[in-house]
PDB file of N, CA and C in Angstrom:
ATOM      1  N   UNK A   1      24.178  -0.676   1.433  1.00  0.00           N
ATOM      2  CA  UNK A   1      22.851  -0.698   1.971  1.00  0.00           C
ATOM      3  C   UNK A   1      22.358  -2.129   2.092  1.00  0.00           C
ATOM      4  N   UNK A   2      21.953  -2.609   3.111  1.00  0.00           N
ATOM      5  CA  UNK A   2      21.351  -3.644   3.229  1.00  0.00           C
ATOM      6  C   UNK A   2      19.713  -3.856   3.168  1.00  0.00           C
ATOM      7  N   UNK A   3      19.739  -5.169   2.056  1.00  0.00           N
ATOM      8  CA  UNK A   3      18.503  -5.150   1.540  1.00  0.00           C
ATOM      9  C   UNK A   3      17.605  -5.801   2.770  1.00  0.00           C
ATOM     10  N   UNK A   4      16.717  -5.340   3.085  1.00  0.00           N
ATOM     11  CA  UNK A   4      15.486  -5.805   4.201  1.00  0.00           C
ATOM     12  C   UNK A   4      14.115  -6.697   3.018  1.00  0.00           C
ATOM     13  N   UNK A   5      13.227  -7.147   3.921  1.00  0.00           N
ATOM     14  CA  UNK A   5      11.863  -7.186   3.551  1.00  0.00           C
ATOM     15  C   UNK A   5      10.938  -6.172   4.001  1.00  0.00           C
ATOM     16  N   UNK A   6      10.072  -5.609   3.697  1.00  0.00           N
ATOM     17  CA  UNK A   6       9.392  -5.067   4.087  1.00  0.00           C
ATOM     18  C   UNK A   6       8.570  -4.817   5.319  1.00  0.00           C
ATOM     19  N   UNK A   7       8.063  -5.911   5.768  1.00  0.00           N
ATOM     20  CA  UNK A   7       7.642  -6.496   7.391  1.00  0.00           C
ATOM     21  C   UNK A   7       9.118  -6.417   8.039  1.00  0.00           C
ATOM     22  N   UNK A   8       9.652  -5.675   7.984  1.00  0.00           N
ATOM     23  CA  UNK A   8      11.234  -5.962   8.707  1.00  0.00           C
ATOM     24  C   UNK A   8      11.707  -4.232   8.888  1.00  0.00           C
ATOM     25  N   UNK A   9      11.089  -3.161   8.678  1.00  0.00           N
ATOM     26  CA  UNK A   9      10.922  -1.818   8.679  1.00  0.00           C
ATOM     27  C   UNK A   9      10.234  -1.546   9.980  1.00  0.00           C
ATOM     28  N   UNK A  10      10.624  -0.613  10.102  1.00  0.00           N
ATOM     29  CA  UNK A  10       9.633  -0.028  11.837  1.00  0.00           C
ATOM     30  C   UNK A  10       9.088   1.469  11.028  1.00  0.00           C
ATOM     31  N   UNK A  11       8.508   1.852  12.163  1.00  0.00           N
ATOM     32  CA  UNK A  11       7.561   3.458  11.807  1.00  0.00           C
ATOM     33  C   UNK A  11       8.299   4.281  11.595  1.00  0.00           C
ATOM     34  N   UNK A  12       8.703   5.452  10.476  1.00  0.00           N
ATOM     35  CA  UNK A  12       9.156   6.035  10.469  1.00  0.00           C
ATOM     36  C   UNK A  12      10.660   6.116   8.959  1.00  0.00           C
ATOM     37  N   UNK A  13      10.762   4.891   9.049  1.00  0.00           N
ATOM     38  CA  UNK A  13      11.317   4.586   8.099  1.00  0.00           C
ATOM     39  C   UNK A  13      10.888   4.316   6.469  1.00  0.00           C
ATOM     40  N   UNK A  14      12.019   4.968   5.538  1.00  0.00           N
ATOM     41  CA  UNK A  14      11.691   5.591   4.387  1.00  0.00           C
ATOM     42  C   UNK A  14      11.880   4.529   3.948  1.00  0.00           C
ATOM     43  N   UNK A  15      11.693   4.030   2.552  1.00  0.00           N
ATOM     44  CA  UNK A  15      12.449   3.175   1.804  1.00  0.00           C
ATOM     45  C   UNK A  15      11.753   3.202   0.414  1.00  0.00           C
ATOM     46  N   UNK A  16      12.637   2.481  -0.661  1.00  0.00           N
ATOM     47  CA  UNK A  16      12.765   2.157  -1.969  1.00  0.00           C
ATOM     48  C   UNK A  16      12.221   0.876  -2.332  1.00  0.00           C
ATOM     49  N   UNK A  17      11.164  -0.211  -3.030  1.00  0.00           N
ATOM     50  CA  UNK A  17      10.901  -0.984  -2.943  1.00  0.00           C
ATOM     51  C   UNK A  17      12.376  -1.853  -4.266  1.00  0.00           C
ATOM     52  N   UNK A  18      12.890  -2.711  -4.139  1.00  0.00           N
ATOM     53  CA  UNK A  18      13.955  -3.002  -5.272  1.00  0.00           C
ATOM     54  C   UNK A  18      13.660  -4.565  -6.006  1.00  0.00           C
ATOM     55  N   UNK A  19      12.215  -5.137  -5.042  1.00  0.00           N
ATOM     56  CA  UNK A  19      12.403  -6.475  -5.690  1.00  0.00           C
ATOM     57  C   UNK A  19      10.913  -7.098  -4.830  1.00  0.00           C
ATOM     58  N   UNK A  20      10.698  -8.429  -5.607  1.00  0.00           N
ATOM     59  CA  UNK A  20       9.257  -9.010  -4.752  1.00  0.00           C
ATOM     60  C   UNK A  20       9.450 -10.792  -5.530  1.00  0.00           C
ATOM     61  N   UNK A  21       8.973 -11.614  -4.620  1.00  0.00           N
ATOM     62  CA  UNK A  21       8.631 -12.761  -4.852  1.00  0.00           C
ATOM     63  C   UNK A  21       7.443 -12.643  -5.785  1.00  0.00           C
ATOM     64  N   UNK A  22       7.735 -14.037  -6.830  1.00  0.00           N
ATOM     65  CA  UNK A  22       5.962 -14.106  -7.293  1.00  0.00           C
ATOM     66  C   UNK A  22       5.493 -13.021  -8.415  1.00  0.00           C
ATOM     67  N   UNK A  23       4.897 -13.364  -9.622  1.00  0.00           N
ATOM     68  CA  UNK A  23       4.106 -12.603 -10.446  1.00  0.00           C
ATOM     69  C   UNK A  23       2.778 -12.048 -10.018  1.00  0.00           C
ATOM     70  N   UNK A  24       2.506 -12.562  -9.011  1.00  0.00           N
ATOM     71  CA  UNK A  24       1.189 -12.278  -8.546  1.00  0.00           C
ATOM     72  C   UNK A  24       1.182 -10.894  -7.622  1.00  0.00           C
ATOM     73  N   UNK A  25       2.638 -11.162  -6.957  1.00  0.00           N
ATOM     74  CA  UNK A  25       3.038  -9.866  -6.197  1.00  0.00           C
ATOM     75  C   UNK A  25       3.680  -8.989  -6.750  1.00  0.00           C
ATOM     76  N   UNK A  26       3.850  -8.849  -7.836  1.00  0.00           N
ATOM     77  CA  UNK A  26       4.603  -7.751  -9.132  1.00  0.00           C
ATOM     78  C   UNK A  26       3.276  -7.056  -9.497  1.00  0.00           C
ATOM     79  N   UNK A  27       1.997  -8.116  -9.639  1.00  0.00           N
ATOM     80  CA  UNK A  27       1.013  -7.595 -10.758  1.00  0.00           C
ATOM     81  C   UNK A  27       0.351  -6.383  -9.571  1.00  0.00           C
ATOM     82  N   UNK A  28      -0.266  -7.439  -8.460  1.00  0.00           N
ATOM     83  CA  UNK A  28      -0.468  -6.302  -7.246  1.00  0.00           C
ATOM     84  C   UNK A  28       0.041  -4.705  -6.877  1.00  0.00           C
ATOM     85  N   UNK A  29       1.417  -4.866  -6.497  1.00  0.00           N
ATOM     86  CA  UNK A  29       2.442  -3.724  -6.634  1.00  0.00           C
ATOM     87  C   UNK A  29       2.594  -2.679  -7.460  1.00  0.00           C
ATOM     88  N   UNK A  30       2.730  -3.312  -8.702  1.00  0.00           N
ATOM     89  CA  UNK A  30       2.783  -2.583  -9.893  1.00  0.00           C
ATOM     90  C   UNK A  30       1.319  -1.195  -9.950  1.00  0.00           C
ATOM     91  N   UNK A  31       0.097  -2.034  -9.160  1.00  0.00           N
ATOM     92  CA  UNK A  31      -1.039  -1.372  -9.394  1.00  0.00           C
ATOM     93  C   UNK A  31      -1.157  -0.471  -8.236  1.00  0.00           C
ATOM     94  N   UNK A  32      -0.646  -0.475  -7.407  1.00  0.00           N
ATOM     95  CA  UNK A  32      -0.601   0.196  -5.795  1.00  0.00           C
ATOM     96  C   UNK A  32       0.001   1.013  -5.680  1.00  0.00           C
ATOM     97  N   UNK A  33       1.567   0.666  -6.362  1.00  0.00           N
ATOM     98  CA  UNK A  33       2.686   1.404  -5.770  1.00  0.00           C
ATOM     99  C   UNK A  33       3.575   1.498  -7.049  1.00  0.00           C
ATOM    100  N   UNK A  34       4.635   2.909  -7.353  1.00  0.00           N
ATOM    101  CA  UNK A  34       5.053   3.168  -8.774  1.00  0.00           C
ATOM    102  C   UNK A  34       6.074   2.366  -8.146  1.00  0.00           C
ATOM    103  N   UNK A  35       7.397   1.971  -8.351  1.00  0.00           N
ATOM    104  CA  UNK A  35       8.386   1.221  -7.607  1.00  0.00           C
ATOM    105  C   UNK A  35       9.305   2.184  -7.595  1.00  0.00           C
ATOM    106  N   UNK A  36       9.416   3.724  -8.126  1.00  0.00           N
ATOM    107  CA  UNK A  36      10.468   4.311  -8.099  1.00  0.00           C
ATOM    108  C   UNK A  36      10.334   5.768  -7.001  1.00  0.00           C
ATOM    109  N   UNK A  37       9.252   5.189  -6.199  1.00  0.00           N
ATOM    110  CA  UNK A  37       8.667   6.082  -5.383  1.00  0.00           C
ATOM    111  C   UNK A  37       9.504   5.979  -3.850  1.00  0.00           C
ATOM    112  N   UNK A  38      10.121   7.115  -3.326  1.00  0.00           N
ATOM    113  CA  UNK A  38      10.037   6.890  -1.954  1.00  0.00           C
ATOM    114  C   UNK A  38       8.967   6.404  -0.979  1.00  0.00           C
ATOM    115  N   UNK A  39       8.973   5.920  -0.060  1.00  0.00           N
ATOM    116  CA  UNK A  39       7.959   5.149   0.701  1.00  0.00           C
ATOM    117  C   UNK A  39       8.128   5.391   2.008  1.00  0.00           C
ATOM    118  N   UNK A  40       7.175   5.517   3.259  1.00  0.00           N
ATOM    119  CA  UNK A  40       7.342   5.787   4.558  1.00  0.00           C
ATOM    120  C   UNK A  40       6.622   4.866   5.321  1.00  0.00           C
ATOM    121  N   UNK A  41       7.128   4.423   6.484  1.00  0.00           N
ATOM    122  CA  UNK A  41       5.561   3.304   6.905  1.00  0.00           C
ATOM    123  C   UNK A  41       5.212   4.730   8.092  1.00  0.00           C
ATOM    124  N   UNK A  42       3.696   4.834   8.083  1.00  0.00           N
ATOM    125  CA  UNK A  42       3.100   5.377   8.697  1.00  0.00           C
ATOM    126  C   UNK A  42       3.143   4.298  10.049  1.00  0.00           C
ATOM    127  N   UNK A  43       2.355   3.405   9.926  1.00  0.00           N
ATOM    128  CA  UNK A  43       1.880   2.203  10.818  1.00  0.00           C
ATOM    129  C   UNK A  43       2.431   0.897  11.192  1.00  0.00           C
ATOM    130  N   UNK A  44       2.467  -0.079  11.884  1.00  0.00           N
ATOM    131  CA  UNK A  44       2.504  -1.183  11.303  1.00  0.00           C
ATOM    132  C   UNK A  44       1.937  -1.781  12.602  1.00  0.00           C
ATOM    133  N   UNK A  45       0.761  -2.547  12.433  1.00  0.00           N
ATOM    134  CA  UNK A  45       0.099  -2.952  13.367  1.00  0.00           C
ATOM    135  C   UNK A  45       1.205  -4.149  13.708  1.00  0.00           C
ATOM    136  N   UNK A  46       0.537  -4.311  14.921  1.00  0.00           N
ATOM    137  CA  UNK A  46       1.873  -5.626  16.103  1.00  0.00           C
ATOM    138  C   UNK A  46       0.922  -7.138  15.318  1.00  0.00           C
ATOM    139  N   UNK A  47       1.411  -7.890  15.956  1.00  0.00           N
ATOM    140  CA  UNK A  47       1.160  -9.676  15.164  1.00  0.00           C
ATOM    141  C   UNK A  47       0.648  -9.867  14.359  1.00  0.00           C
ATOM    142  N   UNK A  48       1.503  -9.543  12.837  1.00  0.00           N
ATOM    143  CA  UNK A  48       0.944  -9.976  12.028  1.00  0.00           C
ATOM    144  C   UNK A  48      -0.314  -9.470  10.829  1.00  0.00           C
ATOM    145  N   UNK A  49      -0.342  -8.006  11.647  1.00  0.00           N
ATOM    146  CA  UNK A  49      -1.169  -7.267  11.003  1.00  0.00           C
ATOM    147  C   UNK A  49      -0.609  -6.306   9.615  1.00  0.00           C
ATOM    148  N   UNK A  50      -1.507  -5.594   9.048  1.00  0.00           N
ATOM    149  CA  UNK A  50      -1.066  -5.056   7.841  1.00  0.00           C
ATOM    150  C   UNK A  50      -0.086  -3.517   8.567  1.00  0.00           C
ATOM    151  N   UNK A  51       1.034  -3.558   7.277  1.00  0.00           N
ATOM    152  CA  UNK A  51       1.712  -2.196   7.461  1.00  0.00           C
ATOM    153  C   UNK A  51       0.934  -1.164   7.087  1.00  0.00           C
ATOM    154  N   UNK A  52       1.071   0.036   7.316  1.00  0.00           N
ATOM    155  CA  UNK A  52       0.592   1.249   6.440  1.00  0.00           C
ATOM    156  C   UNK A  52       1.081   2.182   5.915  1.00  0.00           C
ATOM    157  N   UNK A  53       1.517   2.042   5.004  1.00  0.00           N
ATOM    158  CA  UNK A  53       2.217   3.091   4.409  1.00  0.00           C
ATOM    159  C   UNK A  53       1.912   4.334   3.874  1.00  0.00           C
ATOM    160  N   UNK A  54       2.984   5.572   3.148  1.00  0.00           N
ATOM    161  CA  UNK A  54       2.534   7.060   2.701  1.00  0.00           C
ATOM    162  C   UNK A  54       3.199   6.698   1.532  1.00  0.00           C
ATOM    163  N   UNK A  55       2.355   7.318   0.334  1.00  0.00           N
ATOM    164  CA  UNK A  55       3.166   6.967  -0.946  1.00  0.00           C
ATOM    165  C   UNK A  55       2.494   8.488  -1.827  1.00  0.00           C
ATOM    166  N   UNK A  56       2.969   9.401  -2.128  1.00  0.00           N
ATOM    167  CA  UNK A  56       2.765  10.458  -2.894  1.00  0.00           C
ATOM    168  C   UNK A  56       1.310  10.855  -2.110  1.00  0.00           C
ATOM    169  N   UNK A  57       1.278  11.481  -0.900  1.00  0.00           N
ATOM    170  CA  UNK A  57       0.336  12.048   0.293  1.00  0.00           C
ATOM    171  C   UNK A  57      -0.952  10.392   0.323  1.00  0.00           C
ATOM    172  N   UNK A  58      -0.424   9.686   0.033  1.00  0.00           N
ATOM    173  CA  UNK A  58      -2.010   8.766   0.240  1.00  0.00           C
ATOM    174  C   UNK A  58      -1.238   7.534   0.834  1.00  0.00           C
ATOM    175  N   UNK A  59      -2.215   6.996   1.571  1.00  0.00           N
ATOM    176  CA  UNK A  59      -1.919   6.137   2.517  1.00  0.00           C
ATOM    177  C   UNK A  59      -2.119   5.105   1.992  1.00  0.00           C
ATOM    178  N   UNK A  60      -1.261   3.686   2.289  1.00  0.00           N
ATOM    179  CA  UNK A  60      -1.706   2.308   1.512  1.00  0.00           C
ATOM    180  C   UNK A  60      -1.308   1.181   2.250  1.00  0.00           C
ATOM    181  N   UNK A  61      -2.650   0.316   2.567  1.00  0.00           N
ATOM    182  CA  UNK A  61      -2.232  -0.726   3.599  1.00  0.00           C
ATOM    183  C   UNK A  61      -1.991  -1.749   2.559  1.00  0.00           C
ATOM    184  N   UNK A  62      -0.560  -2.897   3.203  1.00  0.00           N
ATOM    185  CA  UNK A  62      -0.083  -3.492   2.551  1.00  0.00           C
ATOM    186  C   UNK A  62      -0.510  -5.142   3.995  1.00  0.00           C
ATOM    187  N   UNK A  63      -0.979  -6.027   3.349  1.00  0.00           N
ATOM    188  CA  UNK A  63      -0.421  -6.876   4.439  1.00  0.00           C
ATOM    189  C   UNK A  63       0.250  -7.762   4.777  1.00  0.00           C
ATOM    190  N   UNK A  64       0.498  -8.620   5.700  1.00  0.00           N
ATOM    191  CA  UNK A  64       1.941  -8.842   6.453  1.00  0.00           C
ATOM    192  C   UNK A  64       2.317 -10.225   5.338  1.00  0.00           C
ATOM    193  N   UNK A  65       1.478 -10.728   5.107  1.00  0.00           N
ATOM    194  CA  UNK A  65       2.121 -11.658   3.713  1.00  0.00           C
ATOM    195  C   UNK A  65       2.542 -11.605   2.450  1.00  0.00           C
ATOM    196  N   UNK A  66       1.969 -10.075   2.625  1.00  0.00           N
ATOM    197  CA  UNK A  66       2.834  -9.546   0.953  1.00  0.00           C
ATOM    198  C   UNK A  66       4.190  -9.250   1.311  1.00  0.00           C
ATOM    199  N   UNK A  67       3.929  -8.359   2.557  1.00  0.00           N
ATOM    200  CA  UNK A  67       4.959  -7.343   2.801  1.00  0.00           C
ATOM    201  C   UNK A  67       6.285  -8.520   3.071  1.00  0.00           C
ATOM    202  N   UNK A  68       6.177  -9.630   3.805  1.00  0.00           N
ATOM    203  CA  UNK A  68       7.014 -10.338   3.622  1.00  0.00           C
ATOM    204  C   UNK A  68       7.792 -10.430   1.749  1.00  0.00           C
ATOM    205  N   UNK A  69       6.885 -10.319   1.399  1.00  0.00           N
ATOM    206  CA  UNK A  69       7.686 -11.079  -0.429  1.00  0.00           C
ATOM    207  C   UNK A  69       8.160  -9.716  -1.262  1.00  0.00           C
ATOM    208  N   UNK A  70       8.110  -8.103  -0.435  1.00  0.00           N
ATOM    209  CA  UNK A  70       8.477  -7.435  -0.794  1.00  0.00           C
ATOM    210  C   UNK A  70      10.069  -7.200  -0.414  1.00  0.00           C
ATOM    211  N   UNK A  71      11.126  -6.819  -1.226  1.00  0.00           N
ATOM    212  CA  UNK A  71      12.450  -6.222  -1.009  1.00  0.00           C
ATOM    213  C   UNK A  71      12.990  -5.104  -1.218  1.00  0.00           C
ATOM    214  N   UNK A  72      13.178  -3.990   0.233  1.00  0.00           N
ATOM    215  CA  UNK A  72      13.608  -2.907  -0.150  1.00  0.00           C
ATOM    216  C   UNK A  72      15.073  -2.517   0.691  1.00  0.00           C
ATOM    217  N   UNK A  73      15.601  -1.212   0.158  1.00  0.00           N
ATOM    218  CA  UNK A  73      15.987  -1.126   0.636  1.00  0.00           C
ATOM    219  C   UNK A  73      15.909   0.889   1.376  1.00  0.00           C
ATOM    220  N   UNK A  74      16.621   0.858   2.092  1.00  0.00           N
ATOM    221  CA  UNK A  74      16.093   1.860   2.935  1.00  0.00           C
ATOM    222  C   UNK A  74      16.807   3.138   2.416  1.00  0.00           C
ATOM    223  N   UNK A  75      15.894   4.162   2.441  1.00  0.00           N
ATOM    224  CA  UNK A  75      16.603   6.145   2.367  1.00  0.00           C
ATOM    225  C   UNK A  75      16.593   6.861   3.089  1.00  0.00           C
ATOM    226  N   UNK A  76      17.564   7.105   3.293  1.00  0.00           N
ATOM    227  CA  UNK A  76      18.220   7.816   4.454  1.00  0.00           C
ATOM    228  C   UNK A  76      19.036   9.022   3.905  1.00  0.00           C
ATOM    229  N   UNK A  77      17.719   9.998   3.158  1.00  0.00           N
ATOM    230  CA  UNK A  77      18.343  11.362   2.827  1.00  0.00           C
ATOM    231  C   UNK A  77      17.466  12.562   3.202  1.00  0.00           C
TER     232      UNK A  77
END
């Protein structure tokens, strides 16, 4: 499986979060999102805008400078 960033996912696609730049973006994450959660992007606005994701039925906008320092990789089951 090849590991992506997050801003690097299109609509529709599931994924696993496995890693993040930065304590600041752990502390964030940690509070948003469980890390052992499947993940879907609902959205992802065009230039630069925030993704939107589905995480246990609730929706969670992430934006495009986090989502850069996030590392997942993708599920495909």
């Amino acid at each position: 499986m090849k590991r992506k960033t997050l801003h690097e996912l299109v609509v529709g696609e599931k994924f696993k979060i496995v890693g993040f730049t930065g304590k600041r973006i752990a502390m964030k994450i940690n509070r948003i999102i469980n890390i052992d959660k499947i993940i879907k992007i609902e959205l992802k606005h065009p230039i630069h805008g925030p993704i939107i994701s589905e995480v246990d039925g609730q929706k969670v906008a992430i934006g495009y400078g986090m989502a850069k320092k996030i590392f997942v990789e993708e599920y495909n089951k």
